[in-house]
Protein backbone atom coordinates (compact mmCIF):
# COMPACT_ATOMS: atom_id res chain seq x y z
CA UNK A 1 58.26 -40.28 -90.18
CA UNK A 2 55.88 -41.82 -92.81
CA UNK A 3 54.57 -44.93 -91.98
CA UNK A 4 54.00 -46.59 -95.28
CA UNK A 5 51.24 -49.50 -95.28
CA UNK A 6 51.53 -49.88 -99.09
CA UNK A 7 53.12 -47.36 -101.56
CA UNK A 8 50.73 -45.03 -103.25
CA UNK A 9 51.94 -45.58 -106.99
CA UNK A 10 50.72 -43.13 -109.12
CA UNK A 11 47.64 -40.47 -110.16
CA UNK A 12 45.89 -37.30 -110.34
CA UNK A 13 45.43 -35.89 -106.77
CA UNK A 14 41.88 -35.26 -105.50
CA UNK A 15 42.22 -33.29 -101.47
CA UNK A 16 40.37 -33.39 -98.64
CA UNK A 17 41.26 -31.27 -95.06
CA UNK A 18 40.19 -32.27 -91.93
CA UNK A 19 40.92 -32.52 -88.02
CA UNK A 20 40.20 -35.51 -86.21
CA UNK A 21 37.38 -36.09 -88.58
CA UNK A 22 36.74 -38.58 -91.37
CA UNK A 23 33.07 -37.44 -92.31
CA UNK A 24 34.29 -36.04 -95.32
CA UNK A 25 36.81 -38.72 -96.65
CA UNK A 26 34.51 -41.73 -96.12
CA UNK A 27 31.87 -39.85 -97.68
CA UNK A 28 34.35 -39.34 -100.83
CA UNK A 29 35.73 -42.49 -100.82
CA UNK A 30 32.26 -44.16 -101.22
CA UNK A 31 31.84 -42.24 -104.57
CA UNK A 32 34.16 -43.49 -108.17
CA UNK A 33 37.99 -42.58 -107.62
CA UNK A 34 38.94 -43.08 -111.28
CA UNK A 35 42.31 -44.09 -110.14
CA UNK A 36 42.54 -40.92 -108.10
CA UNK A 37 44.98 -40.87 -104.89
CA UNK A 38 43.51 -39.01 -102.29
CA UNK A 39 45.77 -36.41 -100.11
CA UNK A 40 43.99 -35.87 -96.63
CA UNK A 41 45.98 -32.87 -94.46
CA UNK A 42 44.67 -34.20 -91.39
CA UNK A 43 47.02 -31.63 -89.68
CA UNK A 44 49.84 -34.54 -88.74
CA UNK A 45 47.20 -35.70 -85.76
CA UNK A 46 48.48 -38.94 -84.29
CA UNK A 47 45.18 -38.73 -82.12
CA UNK A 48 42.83 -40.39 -83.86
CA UNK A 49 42.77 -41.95 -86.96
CA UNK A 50 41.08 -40.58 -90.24
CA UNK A 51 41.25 -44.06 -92.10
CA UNK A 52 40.21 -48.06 -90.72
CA UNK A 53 39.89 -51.33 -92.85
CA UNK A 54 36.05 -50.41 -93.77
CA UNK A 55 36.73 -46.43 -95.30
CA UNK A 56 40.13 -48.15 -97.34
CA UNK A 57 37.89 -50.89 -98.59
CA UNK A 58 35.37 -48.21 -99.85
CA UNK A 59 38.62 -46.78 -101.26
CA UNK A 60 39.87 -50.30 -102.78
CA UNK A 61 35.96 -50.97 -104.27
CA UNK A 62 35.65 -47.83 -105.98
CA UNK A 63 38.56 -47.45 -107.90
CA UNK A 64 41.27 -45.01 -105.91
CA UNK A 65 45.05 -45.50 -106.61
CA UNK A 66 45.86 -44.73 -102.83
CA UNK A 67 45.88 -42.49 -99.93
CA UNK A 68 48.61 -40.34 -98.90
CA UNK A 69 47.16 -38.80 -94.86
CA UNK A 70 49.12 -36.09 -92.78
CA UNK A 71 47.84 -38.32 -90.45
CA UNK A 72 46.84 -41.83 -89.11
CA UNK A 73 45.65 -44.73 -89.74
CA UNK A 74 43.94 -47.91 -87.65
CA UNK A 75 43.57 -51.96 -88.66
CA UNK A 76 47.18 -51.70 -90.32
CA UNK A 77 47.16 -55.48 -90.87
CA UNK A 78 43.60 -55.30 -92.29
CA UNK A 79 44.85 -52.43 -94.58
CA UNK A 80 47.96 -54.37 -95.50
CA UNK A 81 46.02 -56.98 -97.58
CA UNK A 82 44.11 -54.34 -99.87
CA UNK A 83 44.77 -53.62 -103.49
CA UNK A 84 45.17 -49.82 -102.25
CA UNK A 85 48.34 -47.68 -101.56
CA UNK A 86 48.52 -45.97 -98.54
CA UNK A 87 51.47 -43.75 -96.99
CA UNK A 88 50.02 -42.28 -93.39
CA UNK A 89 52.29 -40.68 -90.36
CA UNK A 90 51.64 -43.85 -87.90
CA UNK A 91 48.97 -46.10 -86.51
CA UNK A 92 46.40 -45.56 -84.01
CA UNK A 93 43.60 -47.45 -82.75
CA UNK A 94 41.26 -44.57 -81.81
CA UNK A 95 38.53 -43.86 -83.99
CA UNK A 96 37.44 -40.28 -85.39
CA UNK A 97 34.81 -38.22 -85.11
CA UNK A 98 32.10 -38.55 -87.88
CA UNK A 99 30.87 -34.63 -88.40
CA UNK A 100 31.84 -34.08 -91.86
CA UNK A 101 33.66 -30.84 -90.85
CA UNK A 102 36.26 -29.71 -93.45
CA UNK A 103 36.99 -29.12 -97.09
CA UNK A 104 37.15 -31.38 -100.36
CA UNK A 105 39.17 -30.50 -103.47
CA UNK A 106 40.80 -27.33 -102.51
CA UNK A 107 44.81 -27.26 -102.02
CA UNK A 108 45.94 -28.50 -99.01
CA UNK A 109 49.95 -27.88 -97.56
CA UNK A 110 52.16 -30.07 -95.84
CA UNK A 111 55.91 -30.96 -95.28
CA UNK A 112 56.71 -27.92 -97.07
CA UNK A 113 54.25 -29.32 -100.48
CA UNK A 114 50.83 -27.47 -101.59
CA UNK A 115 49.10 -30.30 -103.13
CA UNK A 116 46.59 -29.31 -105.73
CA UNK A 117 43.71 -31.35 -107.11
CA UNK A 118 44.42 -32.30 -110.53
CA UNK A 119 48.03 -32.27 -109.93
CA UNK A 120 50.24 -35.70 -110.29
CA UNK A 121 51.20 -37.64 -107.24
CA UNK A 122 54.10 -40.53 -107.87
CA UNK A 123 55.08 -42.01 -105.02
CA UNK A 124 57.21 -45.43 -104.15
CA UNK A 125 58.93 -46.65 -100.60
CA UNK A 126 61.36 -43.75 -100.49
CA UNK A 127 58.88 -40.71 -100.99
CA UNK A 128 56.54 -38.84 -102.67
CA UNK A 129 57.04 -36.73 -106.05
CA UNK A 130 54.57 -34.08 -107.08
CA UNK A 131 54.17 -32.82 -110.80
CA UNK A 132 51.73 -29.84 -111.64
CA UNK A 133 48.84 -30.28 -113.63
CA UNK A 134 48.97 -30.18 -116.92
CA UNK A 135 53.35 -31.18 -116.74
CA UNK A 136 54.16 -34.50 -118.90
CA UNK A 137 55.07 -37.10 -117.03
């Protein structure tokens, strides 16, 4: 089941993959967004979680639209009061390793979706739609 902190809203998708390891996404999330929503396929682990109240604040201060992770998050209540969207599969208060193992901006699956950067994520408290690059929306 999603756990939604806030709902993602909408904008082009920008990817990252990675396994109990949020090297990559905090380094990303520290760069512009340009009201980017970030899909992480953190391969549905519920073991630790890729995103805490400092990475989403990164998120928040450099412009993303949101975060949609196939996996978890940590500081819910923290993350509840930022400006950022952010649909996750639950809550966990283990943090992640820190390697930077994994790949950015190359199409990640999930729930029976390939997500594709520069496709269009819309998203609201009942789900998540996907349009291709390039469709009008």
């Amino acid at each position: 089941m999603w756990y939604p902190v806030r709902d993602p809203g909408s904008g082009p998708v920008r990817t990252v993959a990675c396994h109990e390891d949020n090297g990559l996404l905090r380094d990303l999330l520290r760069t512009p967004g340009d009201g980017a929503v970030l899909v992480v396929d953190g391969r549905g682990s519920l073991r630790t979680a890729l995103v805490g109240d400092l990475i989403a604040g990164a998120a928040q201060d450099n412009g993303w639209a949101g975060l949609v992770l196939h996996g978890a998050v940590r500081d819910s209540a923290a993350l509840a009061g930022l400006r950022l969207s952010i649909k996750a599969l639950g809550t966990i208060p283990r943090k992640s390793a820190k390697d930077a193992d994994g790949t950015v901006d190359l199409p990640v699956a999930f729930g029976g979706v390939t997500f594709r950067p520069g496709d269009v994520l819309h998203a609201d408290d009942d789900g998540i739609a996907l349009l291709p690059e390039g469709t009008v929306n």
